[in-house]
C-alpha atoms as a PDB file:
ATOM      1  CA  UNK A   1      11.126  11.280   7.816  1.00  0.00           C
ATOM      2  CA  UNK A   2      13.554   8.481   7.702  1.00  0.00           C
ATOM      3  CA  UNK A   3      15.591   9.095   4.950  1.00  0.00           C
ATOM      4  CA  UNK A   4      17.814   5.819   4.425  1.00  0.00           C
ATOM      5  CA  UNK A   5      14.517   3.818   4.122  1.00  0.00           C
ATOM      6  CA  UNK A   6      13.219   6.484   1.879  1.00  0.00           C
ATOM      7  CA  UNK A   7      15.340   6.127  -0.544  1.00  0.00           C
ATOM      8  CA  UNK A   8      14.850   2.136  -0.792  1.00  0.00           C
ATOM      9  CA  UNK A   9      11.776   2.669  -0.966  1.00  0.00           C
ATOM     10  CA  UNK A  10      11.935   4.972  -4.055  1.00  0.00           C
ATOM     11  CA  UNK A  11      14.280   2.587  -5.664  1.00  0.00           C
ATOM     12  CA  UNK A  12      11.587  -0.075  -5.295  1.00  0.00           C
ATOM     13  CA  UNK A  13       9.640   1.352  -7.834  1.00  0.00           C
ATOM     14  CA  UNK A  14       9.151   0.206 -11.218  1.00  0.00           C
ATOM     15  CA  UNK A  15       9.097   1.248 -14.257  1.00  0.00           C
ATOM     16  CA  UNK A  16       5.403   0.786 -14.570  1.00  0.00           C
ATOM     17  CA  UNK A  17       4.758   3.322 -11.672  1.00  0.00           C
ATOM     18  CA  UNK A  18       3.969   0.124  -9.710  1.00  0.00           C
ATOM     19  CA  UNK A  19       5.512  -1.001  -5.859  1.00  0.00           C
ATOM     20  CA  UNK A  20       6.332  -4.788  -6.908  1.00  0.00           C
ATOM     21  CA  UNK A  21       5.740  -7.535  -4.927  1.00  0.00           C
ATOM     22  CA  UNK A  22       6.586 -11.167  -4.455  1.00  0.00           C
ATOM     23  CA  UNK A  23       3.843 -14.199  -4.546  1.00  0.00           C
ATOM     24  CA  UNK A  24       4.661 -18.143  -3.706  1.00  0.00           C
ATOM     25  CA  UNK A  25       7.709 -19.548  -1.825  1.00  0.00           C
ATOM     26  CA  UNK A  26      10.911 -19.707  -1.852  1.00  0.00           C
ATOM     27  CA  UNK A  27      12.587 -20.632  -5.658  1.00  0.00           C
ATOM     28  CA  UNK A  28       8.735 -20.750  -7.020  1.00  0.00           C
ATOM     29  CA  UNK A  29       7.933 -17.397  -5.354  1.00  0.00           C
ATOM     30  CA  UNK A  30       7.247 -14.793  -8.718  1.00  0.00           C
ATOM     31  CA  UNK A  31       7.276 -11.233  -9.125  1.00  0.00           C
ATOM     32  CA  UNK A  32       4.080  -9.518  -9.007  1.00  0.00           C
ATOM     33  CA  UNK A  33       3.005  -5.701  -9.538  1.00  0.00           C
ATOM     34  CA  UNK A  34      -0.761  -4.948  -8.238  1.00  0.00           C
ATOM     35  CA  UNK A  35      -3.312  -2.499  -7.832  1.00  0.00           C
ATOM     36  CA  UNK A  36      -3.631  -3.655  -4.550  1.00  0.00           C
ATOM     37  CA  UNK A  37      -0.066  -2.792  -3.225  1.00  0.00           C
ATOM     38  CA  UNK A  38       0.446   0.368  -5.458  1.00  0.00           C
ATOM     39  CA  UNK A  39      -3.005   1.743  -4.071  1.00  0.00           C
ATOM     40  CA  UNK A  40      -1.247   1.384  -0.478  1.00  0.00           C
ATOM     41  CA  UNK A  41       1.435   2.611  -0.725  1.00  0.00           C
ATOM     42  CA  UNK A  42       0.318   5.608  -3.128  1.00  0.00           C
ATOM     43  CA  UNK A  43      -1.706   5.948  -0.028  1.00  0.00           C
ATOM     44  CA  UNK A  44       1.582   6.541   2.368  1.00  0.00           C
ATOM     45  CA  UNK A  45       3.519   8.605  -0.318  1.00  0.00           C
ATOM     46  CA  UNK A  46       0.537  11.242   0.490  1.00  0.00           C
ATOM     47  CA  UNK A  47       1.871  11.211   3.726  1.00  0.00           C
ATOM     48  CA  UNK A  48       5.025  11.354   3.293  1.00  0.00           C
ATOM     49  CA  UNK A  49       5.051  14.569   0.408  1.00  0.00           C
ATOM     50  CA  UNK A  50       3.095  16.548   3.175  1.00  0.00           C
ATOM     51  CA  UNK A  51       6.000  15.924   5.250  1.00  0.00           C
ATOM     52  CA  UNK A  52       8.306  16.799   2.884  1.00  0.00           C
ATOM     53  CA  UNK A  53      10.357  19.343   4.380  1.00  0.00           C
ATOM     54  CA  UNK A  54      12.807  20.555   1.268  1.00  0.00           C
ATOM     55  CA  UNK A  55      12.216  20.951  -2.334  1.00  0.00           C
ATOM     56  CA  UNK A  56      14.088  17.928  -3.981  1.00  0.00           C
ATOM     57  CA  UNK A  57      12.513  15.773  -1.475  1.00  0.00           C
ATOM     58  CA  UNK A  58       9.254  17.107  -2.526  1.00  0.00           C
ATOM     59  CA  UNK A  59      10.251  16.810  -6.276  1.00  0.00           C
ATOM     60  CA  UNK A  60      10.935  13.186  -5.861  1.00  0.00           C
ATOM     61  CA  UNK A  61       8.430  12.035  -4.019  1.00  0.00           C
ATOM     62  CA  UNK A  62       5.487  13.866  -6.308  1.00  0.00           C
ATOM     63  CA  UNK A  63       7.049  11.874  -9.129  1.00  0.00           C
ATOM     64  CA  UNK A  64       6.930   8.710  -7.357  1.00  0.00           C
ATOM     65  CA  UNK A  65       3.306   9.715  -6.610  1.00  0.00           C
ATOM     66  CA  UNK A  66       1.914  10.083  -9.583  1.00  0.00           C
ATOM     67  CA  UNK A  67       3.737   7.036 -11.492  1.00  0.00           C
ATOM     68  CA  UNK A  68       2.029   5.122  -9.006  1.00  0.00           C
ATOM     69  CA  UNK A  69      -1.463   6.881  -9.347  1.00  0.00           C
ATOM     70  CA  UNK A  70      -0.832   6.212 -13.026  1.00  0.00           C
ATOM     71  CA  UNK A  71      -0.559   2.857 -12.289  1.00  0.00           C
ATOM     72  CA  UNK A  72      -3.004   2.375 -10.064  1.00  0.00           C
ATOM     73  CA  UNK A  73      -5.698   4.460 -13.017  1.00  0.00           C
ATOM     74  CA  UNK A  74      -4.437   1.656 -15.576  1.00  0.00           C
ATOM     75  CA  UNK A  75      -6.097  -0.968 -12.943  1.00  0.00           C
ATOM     76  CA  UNK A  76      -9.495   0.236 -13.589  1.00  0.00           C
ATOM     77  CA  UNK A  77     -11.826  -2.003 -15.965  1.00  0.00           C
ATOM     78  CA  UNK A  78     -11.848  -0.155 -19.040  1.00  0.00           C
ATOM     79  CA  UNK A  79     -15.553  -1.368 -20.197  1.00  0.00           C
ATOM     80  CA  UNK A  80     -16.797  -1.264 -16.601  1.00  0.00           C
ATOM     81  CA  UNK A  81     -15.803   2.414 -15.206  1.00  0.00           C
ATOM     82  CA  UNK A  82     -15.229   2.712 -11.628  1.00  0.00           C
ATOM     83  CA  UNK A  83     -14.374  -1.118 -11.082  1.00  0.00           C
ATOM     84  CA  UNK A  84     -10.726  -1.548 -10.188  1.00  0.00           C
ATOM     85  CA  UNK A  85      -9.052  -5.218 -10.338  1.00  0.00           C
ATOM     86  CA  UNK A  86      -5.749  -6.428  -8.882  1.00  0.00           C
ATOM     87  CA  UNK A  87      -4.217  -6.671 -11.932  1.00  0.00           C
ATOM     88  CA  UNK A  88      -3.718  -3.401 -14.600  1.00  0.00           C
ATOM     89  CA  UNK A  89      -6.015  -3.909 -17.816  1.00  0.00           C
ATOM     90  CA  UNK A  90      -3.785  -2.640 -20.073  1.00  0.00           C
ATOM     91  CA  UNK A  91      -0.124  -3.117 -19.109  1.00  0.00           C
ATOM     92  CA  UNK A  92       2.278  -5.701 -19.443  1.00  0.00           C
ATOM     93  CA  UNK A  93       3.532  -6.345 -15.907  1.00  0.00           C
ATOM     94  CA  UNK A  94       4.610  -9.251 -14.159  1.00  0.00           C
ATOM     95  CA  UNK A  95       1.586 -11.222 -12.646  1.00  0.00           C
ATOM     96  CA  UNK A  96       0.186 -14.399 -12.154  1.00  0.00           C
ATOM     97  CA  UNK A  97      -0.915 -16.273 -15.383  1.00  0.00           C
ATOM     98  CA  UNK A  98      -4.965 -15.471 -13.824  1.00  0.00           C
ATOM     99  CA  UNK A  99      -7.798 -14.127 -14.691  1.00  0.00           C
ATOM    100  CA  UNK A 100      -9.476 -11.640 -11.387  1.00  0.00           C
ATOM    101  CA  UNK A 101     -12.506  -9.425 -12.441  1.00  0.00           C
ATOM    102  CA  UNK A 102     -13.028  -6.372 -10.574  1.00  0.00           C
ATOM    103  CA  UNK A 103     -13.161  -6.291  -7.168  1.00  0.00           C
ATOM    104  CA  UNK A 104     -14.565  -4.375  -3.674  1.00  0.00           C
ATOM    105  CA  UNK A 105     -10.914  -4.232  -2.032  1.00  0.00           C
ATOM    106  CA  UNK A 106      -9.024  -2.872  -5.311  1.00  0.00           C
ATOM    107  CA  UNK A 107     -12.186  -0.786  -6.125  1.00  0.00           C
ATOM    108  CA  UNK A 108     -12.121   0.835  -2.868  1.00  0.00           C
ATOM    109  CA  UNK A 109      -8.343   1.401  -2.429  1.00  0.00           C
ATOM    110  CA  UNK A 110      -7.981   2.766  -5.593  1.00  0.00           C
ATOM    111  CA  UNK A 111     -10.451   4.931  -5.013  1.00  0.00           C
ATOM    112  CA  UNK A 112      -8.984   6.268  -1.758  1.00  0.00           C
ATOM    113  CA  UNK A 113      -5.507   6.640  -3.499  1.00  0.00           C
ATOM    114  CA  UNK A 114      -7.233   8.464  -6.301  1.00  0.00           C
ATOM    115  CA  UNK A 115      -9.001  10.904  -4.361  1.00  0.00           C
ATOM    116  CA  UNK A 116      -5.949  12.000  -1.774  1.00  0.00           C
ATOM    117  CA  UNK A 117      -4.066  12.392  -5.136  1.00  0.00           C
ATOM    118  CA  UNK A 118      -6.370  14.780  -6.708  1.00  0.00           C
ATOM    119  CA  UNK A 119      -7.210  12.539  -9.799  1.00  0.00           C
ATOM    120  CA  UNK A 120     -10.675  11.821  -8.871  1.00  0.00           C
ATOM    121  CA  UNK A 121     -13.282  13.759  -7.475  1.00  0.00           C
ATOM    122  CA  UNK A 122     -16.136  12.756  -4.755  1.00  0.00           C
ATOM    123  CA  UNK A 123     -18.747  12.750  -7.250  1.00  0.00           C
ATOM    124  CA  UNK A 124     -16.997  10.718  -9.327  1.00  0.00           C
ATOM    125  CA  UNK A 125     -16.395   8.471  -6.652  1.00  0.00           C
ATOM    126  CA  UNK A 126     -20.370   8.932  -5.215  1.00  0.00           C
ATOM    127  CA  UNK A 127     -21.132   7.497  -8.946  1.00  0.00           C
ATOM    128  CA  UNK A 128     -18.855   3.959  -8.596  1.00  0.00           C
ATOM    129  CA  UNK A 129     -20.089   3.581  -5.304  1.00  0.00           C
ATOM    130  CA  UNK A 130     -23.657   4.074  -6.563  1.00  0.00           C
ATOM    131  CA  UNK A 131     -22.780   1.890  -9.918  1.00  0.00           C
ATOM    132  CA  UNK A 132     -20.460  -0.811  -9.106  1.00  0.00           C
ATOM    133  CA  UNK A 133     -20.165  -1.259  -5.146  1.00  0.00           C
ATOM    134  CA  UNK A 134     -23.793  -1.150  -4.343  1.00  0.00           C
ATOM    135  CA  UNK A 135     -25.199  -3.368  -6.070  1.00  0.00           C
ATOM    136  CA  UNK A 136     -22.941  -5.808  -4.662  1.00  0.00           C
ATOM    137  CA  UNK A 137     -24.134  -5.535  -0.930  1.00  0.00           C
ATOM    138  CA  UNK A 138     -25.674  -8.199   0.448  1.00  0.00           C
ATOM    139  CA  UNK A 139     -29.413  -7.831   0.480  1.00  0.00           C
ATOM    140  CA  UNK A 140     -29.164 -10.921   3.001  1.00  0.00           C
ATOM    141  CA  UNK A 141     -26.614 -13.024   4.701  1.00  0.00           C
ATOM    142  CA  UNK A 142     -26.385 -16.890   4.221  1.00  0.00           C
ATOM    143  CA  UNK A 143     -25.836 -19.969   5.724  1.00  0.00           C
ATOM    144  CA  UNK A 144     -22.021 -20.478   5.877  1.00  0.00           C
ATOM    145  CA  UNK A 145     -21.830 -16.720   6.439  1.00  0.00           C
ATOM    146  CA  UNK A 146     -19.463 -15.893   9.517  1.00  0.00           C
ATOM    147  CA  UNK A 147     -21.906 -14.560  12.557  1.00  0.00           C
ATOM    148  CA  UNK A 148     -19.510 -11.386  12.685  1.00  0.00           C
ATOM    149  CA  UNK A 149     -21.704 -10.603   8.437  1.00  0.00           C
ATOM    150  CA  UNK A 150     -24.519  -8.303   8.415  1.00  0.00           C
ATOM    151  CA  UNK A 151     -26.747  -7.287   5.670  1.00  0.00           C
ATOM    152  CA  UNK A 152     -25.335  -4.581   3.923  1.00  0.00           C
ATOM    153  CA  UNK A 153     -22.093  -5.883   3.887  1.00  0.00           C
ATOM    154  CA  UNK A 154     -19.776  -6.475   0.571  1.00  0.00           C
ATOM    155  CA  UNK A 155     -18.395 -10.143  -1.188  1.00  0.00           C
ATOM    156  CA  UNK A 156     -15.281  -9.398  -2.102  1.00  0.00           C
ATOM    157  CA  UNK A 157     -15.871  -9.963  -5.924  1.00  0.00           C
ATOM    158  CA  UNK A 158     -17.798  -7.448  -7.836  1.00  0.00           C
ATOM    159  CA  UNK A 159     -19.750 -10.875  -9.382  1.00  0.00           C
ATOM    160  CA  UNK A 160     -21.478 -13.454  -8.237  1.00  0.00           C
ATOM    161  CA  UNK A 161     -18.288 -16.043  -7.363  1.00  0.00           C
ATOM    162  CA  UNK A 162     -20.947 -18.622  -5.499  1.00  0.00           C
ATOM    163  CA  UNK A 163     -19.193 -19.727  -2.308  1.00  0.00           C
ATOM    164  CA  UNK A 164     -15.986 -18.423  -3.368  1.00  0.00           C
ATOM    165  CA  UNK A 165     -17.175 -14.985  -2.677  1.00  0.00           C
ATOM    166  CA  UNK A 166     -16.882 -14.726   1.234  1.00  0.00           C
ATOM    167  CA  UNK A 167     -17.538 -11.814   2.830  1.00  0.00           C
ATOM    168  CA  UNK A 168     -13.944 -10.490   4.229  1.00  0.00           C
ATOM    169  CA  UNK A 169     -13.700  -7.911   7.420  1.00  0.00           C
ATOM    170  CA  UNK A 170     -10.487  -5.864   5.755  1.00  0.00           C
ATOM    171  CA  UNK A 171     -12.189  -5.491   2.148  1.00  0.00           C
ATOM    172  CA  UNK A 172     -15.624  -4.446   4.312  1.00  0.00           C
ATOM    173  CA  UNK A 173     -13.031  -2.122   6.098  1.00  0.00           C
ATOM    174  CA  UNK A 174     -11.729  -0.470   2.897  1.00  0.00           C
ATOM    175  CA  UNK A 175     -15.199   0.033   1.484  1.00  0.00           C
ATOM    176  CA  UNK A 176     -16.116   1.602   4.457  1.00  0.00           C
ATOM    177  CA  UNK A 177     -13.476   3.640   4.164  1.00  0.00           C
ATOM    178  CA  UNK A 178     -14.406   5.356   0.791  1.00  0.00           C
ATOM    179  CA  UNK A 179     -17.659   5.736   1.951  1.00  0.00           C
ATOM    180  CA  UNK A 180     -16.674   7.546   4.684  1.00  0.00           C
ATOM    181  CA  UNK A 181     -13.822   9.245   2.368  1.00  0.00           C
ATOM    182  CA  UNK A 182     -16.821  10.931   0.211  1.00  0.00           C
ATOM    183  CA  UNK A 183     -19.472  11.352   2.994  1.00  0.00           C
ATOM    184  CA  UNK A 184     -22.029   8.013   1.481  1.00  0.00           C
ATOM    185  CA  UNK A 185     -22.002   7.456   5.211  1.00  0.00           C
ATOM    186  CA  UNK A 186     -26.118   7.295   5.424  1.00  0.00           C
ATOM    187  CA  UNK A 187     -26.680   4.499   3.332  1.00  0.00           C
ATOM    188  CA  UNK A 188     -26.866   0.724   3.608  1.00  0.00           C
ATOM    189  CA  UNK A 189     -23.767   0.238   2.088  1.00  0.00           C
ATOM    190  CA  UNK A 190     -22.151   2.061   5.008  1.00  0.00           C
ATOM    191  CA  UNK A 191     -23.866   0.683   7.639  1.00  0.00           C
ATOM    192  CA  UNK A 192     -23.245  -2.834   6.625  1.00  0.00           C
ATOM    193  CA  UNK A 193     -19.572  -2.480   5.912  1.00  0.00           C
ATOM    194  CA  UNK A 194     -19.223  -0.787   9.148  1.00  0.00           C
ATOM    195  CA  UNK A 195     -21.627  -3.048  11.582  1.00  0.00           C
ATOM    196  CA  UNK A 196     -20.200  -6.245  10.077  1.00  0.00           C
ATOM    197  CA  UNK A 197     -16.455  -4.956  11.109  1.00  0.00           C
ATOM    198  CA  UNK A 198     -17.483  -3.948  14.186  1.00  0.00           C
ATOM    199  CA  UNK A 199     -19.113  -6.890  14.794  1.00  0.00           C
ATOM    200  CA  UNK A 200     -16.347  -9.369  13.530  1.00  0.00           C
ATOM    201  CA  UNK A 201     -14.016  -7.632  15.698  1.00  0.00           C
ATOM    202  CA  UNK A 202     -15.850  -7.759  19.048  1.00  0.00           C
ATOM    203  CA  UNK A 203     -16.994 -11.537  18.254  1.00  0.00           C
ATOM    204  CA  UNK A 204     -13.266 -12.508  17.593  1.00  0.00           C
ATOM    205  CA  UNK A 205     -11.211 -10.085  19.300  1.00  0.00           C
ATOM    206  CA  UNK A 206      -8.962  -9.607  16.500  1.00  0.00           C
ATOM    207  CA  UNK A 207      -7.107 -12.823  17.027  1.00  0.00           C
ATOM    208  CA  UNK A 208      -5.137 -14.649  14.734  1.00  0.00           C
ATOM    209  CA  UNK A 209      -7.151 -17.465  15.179  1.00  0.00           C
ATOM    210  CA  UNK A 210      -9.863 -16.756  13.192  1.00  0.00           C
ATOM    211  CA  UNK A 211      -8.166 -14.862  10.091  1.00  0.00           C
ATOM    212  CA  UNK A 212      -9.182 -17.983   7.771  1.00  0.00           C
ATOM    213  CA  UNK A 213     -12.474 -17.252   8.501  1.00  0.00           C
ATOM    214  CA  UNK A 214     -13.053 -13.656   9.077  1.00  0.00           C
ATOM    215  CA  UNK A 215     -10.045 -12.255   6.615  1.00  0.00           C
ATOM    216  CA  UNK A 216      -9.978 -15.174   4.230  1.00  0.00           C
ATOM    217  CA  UNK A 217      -8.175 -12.851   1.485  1.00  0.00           C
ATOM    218  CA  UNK A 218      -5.479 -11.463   3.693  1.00  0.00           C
ATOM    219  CA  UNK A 219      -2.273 -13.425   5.291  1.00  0.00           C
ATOM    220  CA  UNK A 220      -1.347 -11.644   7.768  1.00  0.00           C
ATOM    221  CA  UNK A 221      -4.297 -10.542  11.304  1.00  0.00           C
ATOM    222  CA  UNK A 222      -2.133  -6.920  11.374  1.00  0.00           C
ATOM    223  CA  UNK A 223      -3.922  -6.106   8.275  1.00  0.00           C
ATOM    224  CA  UNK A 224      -7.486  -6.025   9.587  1.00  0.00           C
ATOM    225  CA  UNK A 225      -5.600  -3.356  12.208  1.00  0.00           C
ATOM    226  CA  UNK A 226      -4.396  -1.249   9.490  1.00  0.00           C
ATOM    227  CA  UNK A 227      -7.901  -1.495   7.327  1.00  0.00           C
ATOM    228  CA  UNK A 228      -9.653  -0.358  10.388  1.00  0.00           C
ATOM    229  CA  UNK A 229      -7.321   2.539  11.321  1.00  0.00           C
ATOM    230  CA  UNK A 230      -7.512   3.419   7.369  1.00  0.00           C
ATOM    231  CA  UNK A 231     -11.131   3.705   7.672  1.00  0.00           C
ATOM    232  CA  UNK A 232     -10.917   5.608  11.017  1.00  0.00           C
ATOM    233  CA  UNK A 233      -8.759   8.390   9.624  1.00  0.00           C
ATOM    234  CA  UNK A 234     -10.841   8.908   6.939  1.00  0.00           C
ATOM    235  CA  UNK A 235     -13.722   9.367   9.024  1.00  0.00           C
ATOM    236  CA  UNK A 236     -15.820   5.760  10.010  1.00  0.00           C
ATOM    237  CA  UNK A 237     -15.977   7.085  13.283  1.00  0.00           C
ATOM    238  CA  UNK A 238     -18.177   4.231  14.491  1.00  0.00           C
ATOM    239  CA  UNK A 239     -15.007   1.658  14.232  1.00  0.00           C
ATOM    240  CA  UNK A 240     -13.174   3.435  16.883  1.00  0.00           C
ATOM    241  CA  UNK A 241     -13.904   0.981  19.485  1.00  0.00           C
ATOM    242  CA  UNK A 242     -13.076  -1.772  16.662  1.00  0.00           C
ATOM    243  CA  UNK A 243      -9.274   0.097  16.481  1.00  0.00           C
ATOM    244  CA  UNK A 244      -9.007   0.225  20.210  1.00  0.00           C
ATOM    245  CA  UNK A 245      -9.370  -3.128  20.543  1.00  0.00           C
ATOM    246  CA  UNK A 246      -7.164  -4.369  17.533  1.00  0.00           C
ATOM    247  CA  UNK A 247      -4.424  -1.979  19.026  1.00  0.00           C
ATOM    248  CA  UNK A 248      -4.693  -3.783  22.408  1.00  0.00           C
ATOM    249  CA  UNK A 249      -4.389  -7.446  20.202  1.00  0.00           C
ATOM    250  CA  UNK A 250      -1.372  -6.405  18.245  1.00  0.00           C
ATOM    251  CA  UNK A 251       0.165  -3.680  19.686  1.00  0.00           C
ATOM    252  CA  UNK A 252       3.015  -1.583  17.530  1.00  0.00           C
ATOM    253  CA  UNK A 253       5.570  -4.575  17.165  1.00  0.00           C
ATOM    254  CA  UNK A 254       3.564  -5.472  13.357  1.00  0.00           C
ATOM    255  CA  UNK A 255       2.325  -2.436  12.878  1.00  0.00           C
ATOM    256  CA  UNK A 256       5.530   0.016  13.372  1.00  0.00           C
ATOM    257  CA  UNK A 257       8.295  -2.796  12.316  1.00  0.00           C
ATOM    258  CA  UNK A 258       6.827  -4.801   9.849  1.00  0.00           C
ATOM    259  CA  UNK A 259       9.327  -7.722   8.572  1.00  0.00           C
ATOM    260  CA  UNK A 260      10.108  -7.035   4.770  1.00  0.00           C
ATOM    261  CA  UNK A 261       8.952 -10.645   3.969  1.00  0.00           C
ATOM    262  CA  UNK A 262       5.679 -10.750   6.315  1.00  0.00           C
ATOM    263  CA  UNK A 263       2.939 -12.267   4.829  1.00  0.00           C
ATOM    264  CA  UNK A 264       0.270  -9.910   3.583  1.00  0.00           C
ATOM    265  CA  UNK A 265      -2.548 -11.573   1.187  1.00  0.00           C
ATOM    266  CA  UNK A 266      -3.841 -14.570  -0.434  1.00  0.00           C
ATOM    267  CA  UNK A 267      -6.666 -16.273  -1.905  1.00  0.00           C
ATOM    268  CA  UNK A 268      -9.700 -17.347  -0.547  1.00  0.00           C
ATOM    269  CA  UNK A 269      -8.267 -21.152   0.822  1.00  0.00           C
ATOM    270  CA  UNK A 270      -5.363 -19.433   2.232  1.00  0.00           C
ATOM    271  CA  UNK A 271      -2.305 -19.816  -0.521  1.00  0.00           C
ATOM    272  CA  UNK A 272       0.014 -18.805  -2.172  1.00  0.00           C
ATOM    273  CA  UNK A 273       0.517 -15.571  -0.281  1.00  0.00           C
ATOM    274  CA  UNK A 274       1.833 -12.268  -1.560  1.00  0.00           C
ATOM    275  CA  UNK A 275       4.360 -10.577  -0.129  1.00  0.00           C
ATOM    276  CA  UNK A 276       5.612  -6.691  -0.458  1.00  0.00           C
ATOM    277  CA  UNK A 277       9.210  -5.569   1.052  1.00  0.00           C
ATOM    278  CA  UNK A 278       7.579  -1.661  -0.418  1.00  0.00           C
ATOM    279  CA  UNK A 279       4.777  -1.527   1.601  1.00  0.00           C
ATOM    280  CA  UNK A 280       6.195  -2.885   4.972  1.00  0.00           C
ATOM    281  CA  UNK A 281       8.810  -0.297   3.840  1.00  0.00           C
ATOM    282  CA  UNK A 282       6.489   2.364   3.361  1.00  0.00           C
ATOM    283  CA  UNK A 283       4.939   1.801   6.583  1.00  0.00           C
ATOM    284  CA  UNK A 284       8.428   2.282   8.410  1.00  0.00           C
ATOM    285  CA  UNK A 285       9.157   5.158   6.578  1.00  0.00           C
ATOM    286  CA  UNK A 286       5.616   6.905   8.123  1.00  0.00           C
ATOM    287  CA  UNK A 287       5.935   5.450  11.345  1.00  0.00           C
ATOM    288  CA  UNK A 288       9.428   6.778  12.114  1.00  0.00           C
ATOM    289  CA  UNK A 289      10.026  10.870  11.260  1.00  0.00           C
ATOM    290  CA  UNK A 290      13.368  11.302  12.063  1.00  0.00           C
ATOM    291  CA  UNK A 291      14.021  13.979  14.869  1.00  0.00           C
ATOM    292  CA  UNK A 292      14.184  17.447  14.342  1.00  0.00           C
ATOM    293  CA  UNK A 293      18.069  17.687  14.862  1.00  0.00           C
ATOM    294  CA  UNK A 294      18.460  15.095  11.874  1.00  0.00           C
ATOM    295  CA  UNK A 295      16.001  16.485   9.748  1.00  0.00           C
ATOM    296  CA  UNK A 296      17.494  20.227   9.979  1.00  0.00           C
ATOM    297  CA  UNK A 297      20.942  18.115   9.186  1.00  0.00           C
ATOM    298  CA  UNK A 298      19.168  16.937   6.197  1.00  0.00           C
ATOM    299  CA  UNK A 299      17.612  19.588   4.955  1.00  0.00           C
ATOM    300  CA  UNK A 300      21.513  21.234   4.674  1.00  0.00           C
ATOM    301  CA  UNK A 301      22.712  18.398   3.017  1.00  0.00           C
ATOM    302  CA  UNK A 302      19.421  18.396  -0.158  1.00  0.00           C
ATOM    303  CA  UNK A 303      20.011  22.099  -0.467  1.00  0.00           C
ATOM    304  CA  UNK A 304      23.050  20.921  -2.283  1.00  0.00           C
ATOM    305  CA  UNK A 305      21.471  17.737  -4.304  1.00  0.00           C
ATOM    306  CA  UNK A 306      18.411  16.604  -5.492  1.00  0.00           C
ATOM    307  CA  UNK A 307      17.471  12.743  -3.777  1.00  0.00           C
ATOM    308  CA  UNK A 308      18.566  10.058  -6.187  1.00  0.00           C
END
């Protein structure tokens, strides 16, 4: 485990529970705190506490766990159970001066962060899926529909949003990936999340060049690489040729060092964009242990103090 980015990245987190991050440009660019970040990186503090290899490293990074499980709980709709939106329902964080309902890519990583956690259970989860996610599949795909969209397939709004409700290959992705999470891997829902990545993939190759169309809620083409190898791990076996092919389009220079300030999501017609130094932080801190040597010094050095 890196340890000098570890710490940053501990000291990124609010008081909230929440892994901030930045939206807009420049002087105009805002603070932000989200479900959608928090879920993420909740996700890759899971990996990092099994790796923990002393007992004040473990210490600190269960508490930095479940502040940001806490935070990510406060995210769920409180008259709609098992909806999750970007924003927290309850808490006054810094945000955006909008109004988001619930939707499939907060709903779903939640969910995921929930689950590795321990705070939910897979029937629990089995019931949102069953309650809020599928009814919003598509029970047909319509004209201005990428080819990549299959029936089956998620909007990324939990409502009807008209046209500005696309269907979006990462959100698809994540909902795929709870569904494999829990084992709903029989069902329509699946299948459609899972075909219509597959097929966006193969039909675009995972370039760049098509991320307005095919990932119209994310900033960044890297992402759809990370959603897929999300869902992978977590057992949507059928997107392994989807991940091979991503991995041959963008390699490990995005994936392993991530800029602190690369762009990672927006709105549907492409601005402003969100950015989060935590996550791409996170992401180092998982994709570079440290070597054995280092973390044996280490080790010596915490059996004296706790991590700040």
């Amino acid at each position: 485990m890196t340890y000098g980015p570890l710490r940053e990245l501990l000291a990124l987190q609010s008081s909230s529970g929440a892994f901030p991050s930045r939206v807009g440009e420049g002087e105009d660019a805002v603070d932000d705190e989200t479900c959608f970040v928090t879920a993420q990186v909740a996700l890759l503090l899971g990996t990092l506490l099994r790796r923990a290899d002393t007992a004040p490293l473990r210490l600190r990074l269960e508490a930095a766990h479940e502040a940001a499980l806490d935070f990510v709980e406060a995210c769920e709709e409180p008259m709609r159970p098992g909806a999750f939106r970007f924003y927290p329902y309850t808490l006054n964080t810094p945000r955006l001066p909008i109004h988001l309902p619930a939707d499939a890519d907060d709903t779903a990583l939640a969910w995921l962060a929930l689950l590795e956690g321990g705070r939910r259970s897979n029937a629990q989860a089995h019931q949102a899926l069953a309650t809020v996610v599928e009814p919003a599949r598509l029970l047909s795909v319509r004209g201005g529909d990428g080819p990549w969209v299959r029936t089956g397939a998620v909007r990324t709004w939990l409502c009807e949003q008209g046209r500005d409700n696309p269907v979006d290959l990462c959100v698809n992705a994540n909902v795929a990936a709870l569904c494999a999470r829990v084992g709903w891997t029989h069902g329509t829902l699946h299948e459609g999340a899972t075909r219509t990545v597959a097929a966006g993939v193969r039909i675009t190759g995972g370039s760049a060049a098509f991320l307005r169309s095919a990932t119209p809620f994310y900033a960044h083409g890297v992402e759809l690489l990370h959603a897929v190898e999300r869902a992978v791990v977590h057992g949507a076996a059928s997107l392994h040729p989807a991940l091979a092919t991503l991995r041959a389009a963008w390699g490990d220079a995005d994936t392993r060092h991530p800029a602190a300030d690369q762009a990672l999501y927006c709105n549907s017609h492409g601005r402003p964009i969100w950015r989060s130094p935590g996550l791409q932080l996170a992401r180092r801190c998982v994709a570079h242990p440290p070597s054995p040597e280092r973390a044996e010094a280490r080790a010596r050095h915490l059996s004296e103090e706790a991590v700040p």
